[in-house]
N, C-alpha and C. Protein backbone atom coordinates (compact mmCIF):
# COMPACT_ATOMS: atom_id res chain seq x y z
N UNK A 1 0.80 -1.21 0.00
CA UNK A 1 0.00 0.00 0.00
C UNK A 1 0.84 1.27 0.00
N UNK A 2 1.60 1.78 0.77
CA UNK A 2 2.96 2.85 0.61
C UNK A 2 3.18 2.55 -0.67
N UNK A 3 3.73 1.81 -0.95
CA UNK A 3 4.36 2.35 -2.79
C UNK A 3 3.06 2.49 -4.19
N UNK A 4 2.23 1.82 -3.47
CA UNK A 4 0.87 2.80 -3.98
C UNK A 4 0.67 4.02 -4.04
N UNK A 5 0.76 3.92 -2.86
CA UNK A 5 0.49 5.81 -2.42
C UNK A 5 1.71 6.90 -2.65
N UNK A 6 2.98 6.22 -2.71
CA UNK A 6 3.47 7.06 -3.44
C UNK A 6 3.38 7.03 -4.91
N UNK A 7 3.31 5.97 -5.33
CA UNK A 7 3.32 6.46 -7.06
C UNK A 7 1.74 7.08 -7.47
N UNK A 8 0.89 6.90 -7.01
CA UNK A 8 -0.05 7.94 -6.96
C UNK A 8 0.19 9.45 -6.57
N UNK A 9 1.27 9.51 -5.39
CA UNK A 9 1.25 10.81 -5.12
C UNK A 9 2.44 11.47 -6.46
N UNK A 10 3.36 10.59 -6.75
CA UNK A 10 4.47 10.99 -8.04
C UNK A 10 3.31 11.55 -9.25
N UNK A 11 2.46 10.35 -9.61
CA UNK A 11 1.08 11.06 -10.40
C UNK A 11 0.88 12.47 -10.55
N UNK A 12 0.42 12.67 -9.32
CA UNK A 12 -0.58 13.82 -8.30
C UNK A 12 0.57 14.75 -9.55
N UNK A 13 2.36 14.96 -8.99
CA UNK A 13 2.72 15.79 -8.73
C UNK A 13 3.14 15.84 -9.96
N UNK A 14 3.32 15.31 -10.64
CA UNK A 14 3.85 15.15 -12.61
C UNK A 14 2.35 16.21 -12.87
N UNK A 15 1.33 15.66 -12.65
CA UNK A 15 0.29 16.58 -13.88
C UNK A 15 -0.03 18.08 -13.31
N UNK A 16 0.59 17.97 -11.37
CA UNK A 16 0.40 19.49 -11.25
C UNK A 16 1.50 20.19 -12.03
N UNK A 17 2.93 19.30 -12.51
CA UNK A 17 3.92 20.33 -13.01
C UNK A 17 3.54 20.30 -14.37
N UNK A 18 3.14 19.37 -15.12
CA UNK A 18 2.39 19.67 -16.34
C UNK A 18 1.94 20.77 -16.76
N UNK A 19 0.96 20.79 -15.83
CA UNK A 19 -0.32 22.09 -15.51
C UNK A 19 0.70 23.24 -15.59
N UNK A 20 1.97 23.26 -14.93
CA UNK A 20 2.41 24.79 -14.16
C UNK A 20 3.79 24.52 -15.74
N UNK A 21 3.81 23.48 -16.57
CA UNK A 21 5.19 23.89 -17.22
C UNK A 21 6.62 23.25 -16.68
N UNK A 22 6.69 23.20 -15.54
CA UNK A 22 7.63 22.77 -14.58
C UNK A 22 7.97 21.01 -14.44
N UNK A 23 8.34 20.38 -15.89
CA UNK A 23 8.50 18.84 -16.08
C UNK A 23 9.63 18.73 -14.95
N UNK A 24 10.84 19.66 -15.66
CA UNK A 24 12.06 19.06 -14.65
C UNK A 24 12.03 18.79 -13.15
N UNK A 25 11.29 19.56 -12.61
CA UNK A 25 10.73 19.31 -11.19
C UNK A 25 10.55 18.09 -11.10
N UNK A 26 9.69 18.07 -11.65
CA UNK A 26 8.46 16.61 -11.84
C UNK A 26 9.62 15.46 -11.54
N UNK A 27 10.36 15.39 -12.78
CA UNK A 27 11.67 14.15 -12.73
C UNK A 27 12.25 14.24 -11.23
N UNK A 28 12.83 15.57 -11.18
CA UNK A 28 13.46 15.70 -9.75
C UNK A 28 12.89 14.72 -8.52
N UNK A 29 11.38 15.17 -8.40
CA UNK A 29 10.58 14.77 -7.42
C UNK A 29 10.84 13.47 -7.47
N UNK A 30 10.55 12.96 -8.55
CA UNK A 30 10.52 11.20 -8.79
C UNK A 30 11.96 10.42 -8.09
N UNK A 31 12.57 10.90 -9.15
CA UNK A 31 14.08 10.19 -8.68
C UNK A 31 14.08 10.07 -7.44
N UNK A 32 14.10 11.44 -6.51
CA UNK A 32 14.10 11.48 -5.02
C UNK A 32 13.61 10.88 -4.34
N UNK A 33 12.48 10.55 -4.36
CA UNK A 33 11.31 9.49 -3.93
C UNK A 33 12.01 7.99 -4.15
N UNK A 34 12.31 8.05 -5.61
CA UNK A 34 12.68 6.35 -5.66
C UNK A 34 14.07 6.27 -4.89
N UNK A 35 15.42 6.89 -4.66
CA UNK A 35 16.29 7.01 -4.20
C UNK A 35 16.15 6.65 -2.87
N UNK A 36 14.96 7.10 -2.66
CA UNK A 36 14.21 6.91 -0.26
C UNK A 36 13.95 5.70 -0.87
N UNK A 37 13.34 5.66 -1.55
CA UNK A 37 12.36 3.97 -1.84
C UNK A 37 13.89 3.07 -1.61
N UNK A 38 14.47 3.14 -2.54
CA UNK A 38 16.01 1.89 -2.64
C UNK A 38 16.37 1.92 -1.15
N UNK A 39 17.12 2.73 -0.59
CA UNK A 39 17.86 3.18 0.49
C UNK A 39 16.99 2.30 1.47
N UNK A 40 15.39 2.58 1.87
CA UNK A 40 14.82 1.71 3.35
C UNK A 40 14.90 0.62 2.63
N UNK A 41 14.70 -0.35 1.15
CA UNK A 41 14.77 -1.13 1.15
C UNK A 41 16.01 -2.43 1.35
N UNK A 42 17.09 -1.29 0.55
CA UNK A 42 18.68 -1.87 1.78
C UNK A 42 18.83 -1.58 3.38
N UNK A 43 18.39 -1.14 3.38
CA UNK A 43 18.27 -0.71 5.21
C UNK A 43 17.64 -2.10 5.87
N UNK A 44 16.39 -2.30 5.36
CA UNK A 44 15.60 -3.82 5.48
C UNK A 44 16.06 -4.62 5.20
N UNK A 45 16.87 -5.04 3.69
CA UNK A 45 17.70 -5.83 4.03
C UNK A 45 18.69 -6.64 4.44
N UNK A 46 19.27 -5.33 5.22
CA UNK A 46 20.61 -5.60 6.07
C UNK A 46 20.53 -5.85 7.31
N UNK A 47 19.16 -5.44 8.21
CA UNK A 47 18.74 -5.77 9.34
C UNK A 47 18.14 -7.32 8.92
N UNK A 48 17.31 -7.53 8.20
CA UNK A 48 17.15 -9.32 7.86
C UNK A 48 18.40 -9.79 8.10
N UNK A 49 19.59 -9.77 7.43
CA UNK A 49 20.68 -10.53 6.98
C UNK A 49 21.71 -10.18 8.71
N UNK A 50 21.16 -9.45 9.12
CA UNK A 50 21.89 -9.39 10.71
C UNK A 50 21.18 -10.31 11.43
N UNK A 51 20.02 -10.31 11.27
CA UNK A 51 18.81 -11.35 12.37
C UNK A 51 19.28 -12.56 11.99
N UNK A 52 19.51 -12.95 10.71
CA UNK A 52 19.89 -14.28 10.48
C UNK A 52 21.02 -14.51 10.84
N UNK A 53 22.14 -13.93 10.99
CA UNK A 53 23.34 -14.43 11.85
C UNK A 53 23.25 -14.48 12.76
N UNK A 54 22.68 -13.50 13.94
CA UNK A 54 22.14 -13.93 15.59
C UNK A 54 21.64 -14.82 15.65
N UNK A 55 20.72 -15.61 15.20
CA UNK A 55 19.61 -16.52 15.09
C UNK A 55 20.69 -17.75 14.61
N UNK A 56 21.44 -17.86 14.05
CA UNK A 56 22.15 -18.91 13.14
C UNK A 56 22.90 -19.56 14.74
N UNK A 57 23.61 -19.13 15.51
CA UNK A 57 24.40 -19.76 16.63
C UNK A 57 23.55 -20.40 17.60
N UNK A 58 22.27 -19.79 17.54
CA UNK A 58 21.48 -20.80 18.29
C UNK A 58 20.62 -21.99 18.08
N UNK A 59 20.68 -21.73 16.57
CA UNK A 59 20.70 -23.06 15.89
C UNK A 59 21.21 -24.24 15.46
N UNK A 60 22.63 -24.28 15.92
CA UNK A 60 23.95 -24.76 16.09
C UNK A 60 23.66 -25.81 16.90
N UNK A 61 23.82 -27.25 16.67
CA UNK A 61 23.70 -28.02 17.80
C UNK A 61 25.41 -28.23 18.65
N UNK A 62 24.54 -28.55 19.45
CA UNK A 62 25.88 -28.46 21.35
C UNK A 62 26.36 -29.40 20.57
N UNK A 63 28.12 -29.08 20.77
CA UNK A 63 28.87 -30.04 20.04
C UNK A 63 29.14 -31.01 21.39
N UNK A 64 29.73 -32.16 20.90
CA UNK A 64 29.59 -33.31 21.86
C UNK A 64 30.21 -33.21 23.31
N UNK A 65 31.53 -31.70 23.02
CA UNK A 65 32.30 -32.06 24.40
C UNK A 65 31.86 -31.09 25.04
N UNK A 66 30.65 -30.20 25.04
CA UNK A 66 29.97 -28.95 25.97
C UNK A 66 29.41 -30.14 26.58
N UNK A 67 28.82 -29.70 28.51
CA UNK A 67 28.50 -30.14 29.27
C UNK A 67 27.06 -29.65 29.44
N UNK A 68 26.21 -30.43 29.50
CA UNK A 68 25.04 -30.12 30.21
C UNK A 68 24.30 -29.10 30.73
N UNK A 69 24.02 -27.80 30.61
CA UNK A 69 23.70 -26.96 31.84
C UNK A 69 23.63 -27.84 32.97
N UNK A 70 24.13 -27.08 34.07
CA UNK A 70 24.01 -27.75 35.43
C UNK A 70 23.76 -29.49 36.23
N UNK A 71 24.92 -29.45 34.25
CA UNK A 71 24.79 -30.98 34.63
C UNK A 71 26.29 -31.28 36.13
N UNK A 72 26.92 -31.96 36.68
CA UNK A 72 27.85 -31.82 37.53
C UNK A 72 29.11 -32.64 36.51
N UNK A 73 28.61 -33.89 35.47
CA UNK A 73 29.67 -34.33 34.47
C UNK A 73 29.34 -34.16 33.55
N UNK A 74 30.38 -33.99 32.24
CA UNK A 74 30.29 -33.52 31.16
C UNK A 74 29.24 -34.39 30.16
N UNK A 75 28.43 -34.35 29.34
CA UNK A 75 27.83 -35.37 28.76
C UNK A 75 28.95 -36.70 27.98
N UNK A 76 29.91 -36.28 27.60
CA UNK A 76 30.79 -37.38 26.54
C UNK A 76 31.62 -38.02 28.30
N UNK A 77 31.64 -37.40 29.16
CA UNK A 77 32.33 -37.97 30.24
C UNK A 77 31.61 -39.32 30.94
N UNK A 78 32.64 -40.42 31.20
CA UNK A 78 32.53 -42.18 31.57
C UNK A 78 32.40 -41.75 32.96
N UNK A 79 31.25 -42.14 33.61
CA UNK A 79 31.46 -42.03 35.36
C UNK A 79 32.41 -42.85 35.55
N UNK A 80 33.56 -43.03 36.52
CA UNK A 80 33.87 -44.11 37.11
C UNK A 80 33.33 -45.46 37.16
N UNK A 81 34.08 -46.67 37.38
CA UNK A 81 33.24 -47.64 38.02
C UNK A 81 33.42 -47.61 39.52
N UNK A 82 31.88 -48.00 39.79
CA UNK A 82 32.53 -48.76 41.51
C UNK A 82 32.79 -49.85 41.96
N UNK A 83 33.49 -49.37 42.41
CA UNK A 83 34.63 -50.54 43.19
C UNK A 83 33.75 -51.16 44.34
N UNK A 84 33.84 -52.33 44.56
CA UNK A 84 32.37 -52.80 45.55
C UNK A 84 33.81 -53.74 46.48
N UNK A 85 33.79 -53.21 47.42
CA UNK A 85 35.26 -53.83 48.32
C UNK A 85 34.19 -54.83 48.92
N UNK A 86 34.57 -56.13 49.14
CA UNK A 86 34.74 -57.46 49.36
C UNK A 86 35.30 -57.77 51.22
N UNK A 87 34.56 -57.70 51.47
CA UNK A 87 35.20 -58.07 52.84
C UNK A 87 36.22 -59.64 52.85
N UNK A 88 37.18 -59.32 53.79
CA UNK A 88 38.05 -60.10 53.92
C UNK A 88 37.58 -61.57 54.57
N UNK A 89 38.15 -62.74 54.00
CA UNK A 89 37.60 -63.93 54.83
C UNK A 89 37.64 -64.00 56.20
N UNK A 90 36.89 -64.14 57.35
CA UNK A 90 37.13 -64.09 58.43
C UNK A 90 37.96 -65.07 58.90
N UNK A 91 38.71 -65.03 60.02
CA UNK A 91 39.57 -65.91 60.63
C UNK A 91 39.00 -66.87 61.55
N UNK A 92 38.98 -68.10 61.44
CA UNK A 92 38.16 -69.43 62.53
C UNK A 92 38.48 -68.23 63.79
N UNK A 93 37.32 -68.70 64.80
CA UNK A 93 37.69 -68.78 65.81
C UNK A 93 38.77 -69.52 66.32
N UNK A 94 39.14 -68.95 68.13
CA UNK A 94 39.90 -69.98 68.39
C UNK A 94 39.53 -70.96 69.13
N UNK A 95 40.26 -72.18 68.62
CA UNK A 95 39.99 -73.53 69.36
C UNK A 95 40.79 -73.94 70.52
N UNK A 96 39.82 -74.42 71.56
CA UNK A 96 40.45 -75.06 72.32
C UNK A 96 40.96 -76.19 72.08
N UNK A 97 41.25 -76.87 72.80
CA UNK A 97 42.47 -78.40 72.59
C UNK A 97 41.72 -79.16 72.67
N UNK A 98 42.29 -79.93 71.09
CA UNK A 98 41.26 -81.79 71.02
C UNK A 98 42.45 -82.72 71.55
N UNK A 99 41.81 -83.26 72.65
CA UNK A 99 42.58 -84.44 73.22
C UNK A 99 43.08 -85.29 72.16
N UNK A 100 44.25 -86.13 72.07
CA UNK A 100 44.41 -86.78 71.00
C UNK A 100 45.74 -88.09 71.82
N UNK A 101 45.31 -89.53 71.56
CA UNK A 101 46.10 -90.33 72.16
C UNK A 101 47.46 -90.91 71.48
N UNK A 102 47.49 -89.84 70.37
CA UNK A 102 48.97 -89.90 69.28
C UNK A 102 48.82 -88.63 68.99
N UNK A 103 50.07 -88.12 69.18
CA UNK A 103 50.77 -87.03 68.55
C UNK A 103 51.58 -87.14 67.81
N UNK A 104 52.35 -88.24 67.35
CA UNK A 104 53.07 -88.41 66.27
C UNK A 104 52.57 -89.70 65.80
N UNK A 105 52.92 -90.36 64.61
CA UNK A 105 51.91 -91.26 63.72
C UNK A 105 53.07 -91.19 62.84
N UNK A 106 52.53 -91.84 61.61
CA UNK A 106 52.59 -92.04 60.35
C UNK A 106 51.29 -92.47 59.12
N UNK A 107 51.87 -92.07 58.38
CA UNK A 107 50.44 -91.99 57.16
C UNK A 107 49.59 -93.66 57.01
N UNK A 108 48.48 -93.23 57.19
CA UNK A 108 47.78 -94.52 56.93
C UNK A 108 47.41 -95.08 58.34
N UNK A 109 48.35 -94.75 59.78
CA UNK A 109 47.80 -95.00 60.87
C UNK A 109 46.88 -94.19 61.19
N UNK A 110 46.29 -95.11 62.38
CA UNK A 110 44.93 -94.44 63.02
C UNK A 110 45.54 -94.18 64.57
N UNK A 111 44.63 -93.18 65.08
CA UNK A 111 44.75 -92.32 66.23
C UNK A 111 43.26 -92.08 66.97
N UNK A 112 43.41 -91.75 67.84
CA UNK A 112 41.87 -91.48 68.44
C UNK A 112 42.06 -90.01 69.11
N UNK A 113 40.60 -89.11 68.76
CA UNK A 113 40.30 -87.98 69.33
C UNK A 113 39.74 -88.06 70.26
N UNK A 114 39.67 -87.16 71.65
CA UNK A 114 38.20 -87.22 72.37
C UNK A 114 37.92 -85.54 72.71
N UNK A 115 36.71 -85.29 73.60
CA UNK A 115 36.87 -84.19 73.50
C UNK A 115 36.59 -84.08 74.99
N UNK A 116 37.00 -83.50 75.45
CA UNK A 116 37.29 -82.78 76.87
C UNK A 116 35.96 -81.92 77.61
N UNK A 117 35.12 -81.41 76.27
CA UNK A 117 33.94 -81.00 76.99
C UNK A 117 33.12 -81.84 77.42
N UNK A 118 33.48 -83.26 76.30
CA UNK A 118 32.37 -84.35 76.82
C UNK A 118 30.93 -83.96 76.13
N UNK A 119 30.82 -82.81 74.92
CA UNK A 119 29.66 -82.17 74.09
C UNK A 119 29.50 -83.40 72.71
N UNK A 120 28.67 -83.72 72.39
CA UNK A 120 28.06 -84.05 71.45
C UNK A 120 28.54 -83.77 69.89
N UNK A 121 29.17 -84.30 69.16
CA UNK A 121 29.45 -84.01 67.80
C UNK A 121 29.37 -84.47 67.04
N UNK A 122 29.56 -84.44 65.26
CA UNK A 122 29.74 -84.82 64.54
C UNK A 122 30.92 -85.78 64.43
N UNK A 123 30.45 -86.65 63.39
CA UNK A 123 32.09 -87.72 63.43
C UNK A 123 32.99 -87.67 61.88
N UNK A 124 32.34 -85.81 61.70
CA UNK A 124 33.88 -85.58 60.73
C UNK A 124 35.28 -84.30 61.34
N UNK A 125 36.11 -84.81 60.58
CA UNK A 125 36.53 -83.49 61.39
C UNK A 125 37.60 -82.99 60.03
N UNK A 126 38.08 -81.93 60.37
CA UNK A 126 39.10 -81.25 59.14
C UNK A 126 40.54 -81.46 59.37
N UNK A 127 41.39 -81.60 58.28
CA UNK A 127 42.73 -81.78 58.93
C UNK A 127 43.35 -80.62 57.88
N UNK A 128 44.43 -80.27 57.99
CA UNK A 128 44.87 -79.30 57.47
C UNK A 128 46.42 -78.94 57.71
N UNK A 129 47.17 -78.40 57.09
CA UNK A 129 48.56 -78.09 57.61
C UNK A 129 48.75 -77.26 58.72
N UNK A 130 49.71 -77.10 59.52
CA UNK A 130 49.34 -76.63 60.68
C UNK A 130 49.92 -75.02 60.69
N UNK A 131 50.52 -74.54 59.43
CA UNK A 131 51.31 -73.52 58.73
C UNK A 131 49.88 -72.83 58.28
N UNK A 132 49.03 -73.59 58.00
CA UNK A 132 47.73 -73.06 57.21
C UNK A 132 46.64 -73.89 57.41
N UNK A 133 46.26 -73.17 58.65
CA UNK A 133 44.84 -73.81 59.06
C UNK A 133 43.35 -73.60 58.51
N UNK A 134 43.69 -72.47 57.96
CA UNK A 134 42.38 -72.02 57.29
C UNK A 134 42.49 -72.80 55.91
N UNK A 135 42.78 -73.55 55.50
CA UNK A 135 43.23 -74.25 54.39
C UNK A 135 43.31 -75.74 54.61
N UNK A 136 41.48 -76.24 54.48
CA UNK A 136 41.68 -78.35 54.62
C UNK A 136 41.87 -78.34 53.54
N UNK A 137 42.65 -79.31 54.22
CA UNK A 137 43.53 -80.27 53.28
C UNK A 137 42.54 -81.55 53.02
N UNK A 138 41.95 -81.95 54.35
CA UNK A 138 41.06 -83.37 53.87
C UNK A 138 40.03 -83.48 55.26
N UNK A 139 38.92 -83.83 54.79
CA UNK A 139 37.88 -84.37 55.65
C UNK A 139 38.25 -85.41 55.79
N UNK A 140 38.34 -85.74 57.66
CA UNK A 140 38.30 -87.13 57.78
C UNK A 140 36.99 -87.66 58.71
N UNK A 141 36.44 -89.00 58.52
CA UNK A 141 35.46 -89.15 58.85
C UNK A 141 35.92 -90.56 59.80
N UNK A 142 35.44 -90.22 61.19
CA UNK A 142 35.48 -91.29 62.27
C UNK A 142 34.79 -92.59 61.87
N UNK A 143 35.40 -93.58 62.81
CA UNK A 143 34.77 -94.74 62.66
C UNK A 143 33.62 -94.75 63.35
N UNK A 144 32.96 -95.38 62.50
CA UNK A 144 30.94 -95.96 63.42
C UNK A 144 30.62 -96.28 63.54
N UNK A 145 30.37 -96.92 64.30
CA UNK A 145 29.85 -98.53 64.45
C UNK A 145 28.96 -99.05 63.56
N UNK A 146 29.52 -100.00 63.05
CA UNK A 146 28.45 -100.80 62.15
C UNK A 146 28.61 -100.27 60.73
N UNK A 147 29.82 -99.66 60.47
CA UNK A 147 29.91 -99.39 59.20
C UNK A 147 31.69 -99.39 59.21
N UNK A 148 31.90 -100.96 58.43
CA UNK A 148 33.24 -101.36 58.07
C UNK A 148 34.28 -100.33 57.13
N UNK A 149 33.30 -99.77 56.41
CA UNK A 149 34.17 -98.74 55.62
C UNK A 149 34.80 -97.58 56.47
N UNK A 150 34.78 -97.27 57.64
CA UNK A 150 35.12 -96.01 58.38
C UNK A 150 36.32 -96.80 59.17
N UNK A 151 37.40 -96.10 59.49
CA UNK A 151 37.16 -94.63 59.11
C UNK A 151 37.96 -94.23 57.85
N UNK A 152 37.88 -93.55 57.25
CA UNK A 152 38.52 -92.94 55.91
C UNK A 152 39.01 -91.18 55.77
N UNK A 153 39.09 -91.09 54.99
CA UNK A 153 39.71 -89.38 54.74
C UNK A 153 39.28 -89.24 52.82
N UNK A 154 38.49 -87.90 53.34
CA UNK A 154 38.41 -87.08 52.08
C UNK A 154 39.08 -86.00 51.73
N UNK A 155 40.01 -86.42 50.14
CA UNK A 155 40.74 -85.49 49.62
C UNK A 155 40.03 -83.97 49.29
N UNK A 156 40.29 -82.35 50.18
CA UNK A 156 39.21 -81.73 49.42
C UNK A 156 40.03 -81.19 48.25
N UNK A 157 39.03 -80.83 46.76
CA UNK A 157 39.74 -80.60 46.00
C UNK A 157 38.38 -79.95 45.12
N UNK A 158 38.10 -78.39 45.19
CA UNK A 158 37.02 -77.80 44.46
C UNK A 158 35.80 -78.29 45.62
N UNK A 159 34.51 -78.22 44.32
CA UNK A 159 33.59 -78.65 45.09
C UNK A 159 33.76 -80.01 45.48
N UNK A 160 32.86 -80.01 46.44
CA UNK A 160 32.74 -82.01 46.76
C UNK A 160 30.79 -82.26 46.64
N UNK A 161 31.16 -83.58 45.94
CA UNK A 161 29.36 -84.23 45.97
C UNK A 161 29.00 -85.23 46.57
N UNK A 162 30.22 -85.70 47.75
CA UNK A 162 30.33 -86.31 48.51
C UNK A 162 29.58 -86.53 49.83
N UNK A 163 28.28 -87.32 50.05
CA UNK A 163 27.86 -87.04 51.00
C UNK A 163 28.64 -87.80 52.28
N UNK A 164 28.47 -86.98 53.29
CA UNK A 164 28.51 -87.31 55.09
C UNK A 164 28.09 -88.05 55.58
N UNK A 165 28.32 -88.99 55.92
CA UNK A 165 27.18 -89.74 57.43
C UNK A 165 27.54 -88.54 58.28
N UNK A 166 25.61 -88.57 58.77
CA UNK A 166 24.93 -87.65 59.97
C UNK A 166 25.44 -88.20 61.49
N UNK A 167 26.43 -89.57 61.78
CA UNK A 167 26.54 -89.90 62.70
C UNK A 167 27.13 -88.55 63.81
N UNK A 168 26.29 -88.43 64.78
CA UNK A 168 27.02 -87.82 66.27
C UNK A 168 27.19 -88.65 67.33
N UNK A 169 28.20 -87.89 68.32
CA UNK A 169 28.63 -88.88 69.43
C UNK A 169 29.11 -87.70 69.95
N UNK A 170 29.19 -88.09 71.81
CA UNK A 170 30.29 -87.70 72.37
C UNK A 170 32.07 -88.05 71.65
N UNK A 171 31.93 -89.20 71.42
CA UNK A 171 33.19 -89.51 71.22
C UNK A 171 33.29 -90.62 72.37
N UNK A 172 34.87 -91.10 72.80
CA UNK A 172 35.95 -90.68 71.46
C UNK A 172 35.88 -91.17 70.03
N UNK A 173 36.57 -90.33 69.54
CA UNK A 173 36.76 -91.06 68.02
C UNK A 173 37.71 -91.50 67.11
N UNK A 174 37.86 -92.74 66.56
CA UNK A 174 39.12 -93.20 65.90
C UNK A 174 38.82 -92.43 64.25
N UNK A 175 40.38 -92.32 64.38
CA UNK A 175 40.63 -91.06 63.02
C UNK A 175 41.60 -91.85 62.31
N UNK A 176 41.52 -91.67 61.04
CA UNK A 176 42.64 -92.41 60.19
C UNK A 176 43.72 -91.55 59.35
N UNK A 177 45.10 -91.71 59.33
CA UNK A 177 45.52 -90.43 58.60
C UNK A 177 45.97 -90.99 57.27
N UNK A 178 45.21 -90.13 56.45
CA UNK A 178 45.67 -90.06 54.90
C UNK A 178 46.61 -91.08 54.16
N UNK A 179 46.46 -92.23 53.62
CA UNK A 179 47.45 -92.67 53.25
C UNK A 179 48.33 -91.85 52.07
N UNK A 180 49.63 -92.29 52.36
CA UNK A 180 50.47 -90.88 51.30
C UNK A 180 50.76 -89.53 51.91
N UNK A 181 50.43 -89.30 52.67
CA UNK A 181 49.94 -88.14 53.18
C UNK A 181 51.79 -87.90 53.67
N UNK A 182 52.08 -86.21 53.07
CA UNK A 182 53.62 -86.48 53.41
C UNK A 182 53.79 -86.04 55.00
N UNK A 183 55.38 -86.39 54.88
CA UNK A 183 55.50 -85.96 56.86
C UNK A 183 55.46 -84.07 56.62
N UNK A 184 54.89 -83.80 58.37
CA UNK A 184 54.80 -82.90 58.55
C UNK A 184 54.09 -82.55 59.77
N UNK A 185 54.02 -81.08 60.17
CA UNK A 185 53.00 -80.90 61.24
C UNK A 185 51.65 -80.34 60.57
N UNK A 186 50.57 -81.03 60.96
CA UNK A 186 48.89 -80.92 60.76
C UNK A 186 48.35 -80.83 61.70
N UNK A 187 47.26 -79.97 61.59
CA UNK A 187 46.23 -79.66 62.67
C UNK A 187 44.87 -79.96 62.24
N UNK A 188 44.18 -81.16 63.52
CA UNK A 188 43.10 -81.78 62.85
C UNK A 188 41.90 -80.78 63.90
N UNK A 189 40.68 -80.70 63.28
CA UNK A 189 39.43 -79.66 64.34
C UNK A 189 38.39 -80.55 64.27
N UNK A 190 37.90 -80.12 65.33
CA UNK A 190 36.58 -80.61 64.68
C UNK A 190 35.65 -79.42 63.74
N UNK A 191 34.17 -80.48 63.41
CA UNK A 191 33.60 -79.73 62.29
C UNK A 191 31.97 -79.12 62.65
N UNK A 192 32.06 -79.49 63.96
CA UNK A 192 30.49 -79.16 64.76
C UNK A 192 30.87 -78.81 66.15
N UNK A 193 30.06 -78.24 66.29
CA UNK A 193 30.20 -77.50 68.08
C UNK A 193 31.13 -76.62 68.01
N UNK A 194 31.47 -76.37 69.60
CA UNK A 194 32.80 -75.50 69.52
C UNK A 194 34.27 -76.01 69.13
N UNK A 195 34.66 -75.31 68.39
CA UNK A 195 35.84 -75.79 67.65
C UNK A 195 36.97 -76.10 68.66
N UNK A 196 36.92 -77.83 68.51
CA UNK A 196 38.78 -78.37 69.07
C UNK A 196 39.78 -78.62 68.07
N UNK A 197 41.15 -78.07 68.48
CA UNK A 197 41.95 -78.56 67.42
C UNK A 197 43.25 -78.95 68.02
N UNK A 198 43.77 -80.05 67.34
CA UNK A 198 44.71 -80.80 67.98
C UNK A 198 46.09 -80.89 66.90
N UNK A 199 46.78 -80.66 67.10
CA UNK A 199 48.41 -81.26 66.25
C UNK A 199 48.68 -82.61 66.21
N UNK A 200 49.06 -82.98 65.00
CA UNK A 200 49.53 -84.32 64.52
C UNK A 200 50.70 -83.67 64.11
N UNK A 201 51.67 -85.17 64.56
CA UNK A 201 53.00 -84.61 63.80
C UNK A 201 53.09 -86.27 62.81
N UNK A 202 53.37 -86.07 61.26
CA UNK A 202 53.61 -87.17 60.51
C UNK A 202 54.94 -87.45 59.98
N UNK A 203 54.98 -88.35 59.98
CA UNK A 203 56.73 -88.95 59.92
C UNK A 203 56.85 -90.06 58.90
C-alpha cells in the first residue's frame, strides 16, 4: 500500500507540473522518492541478513564435548566404576584343645580324638597343615559302628558331591591319617560344636 500511495502521489505531482510547465521538477521529485524507496529497502535488508546471523548460533547443535547446563559431568564424560570392596575372609575362631592319644603317627595309621567338653558331635573333622589352618587339606570321617568302611579321609579338591554320614557322638573317636599323606605338622578340628583342634606330627 505505501508504494501505492506514493506512485499515486508521483502522479498527483507530474500533472500538477504539467499544468504549471515545470516537467524538470516533476523528474526531480521522482528520482528522489525512488532514491528513499532503494535506500529503506537496503536498510531492510541488512537488518534481515543481521537477524539471520544472531539466530544462526542458536541453531547450532551443542557439540559433543559442551556439558550439560548444570549438569555436575560432562555429557561425553565415563562415570567411574565402583569398586564394591569385598570383605576379607574371616579368621576361625579360636579352638580349644582336642585331646588326642597320638601325637606323632605315620600316614595310613589311626589315632583317636576325644573331646574334653564331653559335648556331642559330629564324626567328621578337618585336617589341614598346621602352617595353614584355614586351608583343609582333607575331611576325615570317624569310625561308626556298624559301618566297616570307616574310618577314611576325604581329599578336598574344588567342590565335593560327597555325602557325610549324619553320625554324632560324644566320642571318642578313631581317626585315620591319609594314606600318602607327606610328613609334617597338621592340625586336625573338629567340624560341629565349639571348635577343638589338635596337632599331629607325621613322619
Amino acid at each position: 500500500m505505501p508504494e501505492l500511495q506514493e506512485d499515486l502521489q508521483a502522479l498527483a505531482d507530474r500533472r500538477a507540473a504539467e499544468s504549471t510547465g515545470d516537467f524538470d521538477s516533476v523528474l526531480t521529485t521522482a528520482r528522489s522518492r525512488k532514491r528513499r524507496k532503494t535506500a529503506g529497502l537496503s536498510v531492510l535488508g541488512a537488518a534481515l541478513v543481521v537477524g539471520a546471523v544472531a539466530v544462526v548460533p542458536t541453531l547450532r547443535p551443542a557439540h559433543n564435548n559442551v556439558p550439560v547446563a548444570d549438569s555436575p559431568v560432562p555429557t561425553n564424560a565415563v562415570a567411574p566404576p565402583q569398586v564394591e570392596v569385598q570383605p576379607s575372609a574371616q579368621a576361625l575362631p579360636k579352638a580349644k584343645p582336642l585331646a588326642l592319644t597320638s601325637t606323632v603317627t605315620k600316614a595310613g595309621a589311626q589315632f583317636v580324638a576325644s573331646f574334653p567338653d564331653k559335648a556331642v558331635r559330629s564324626a567328621t573333622f578337618s585336617m589341614s597343615l598346621a602352617s595353614t589352618p584355614n586351608a583343609p587339606l582333607y575331611t576325615l570321617v570317624a569310625k561308626i559302628p556298624g559301618d566297616p568302611t570307616t574310618p577314611y579321609a576325604i581329599k578336598m579338591s574344588g567342590e565335593m558331591g560327597i555325602a557325610l554320614p549324619q553320625y554324632t557322638g560324644a566320642g571318642p573317636y578313631t581317626l585315620a591319617v591319609p594314606k600318602g599323606l607327606p610328613a609334617g605338622s597338621y592340625e586336625v578340628c573338629t567340624l560341629s560344636g565349639a571348635r577343638l583342634c589338635g596337632l599331629v606330627t607325621v613322619k
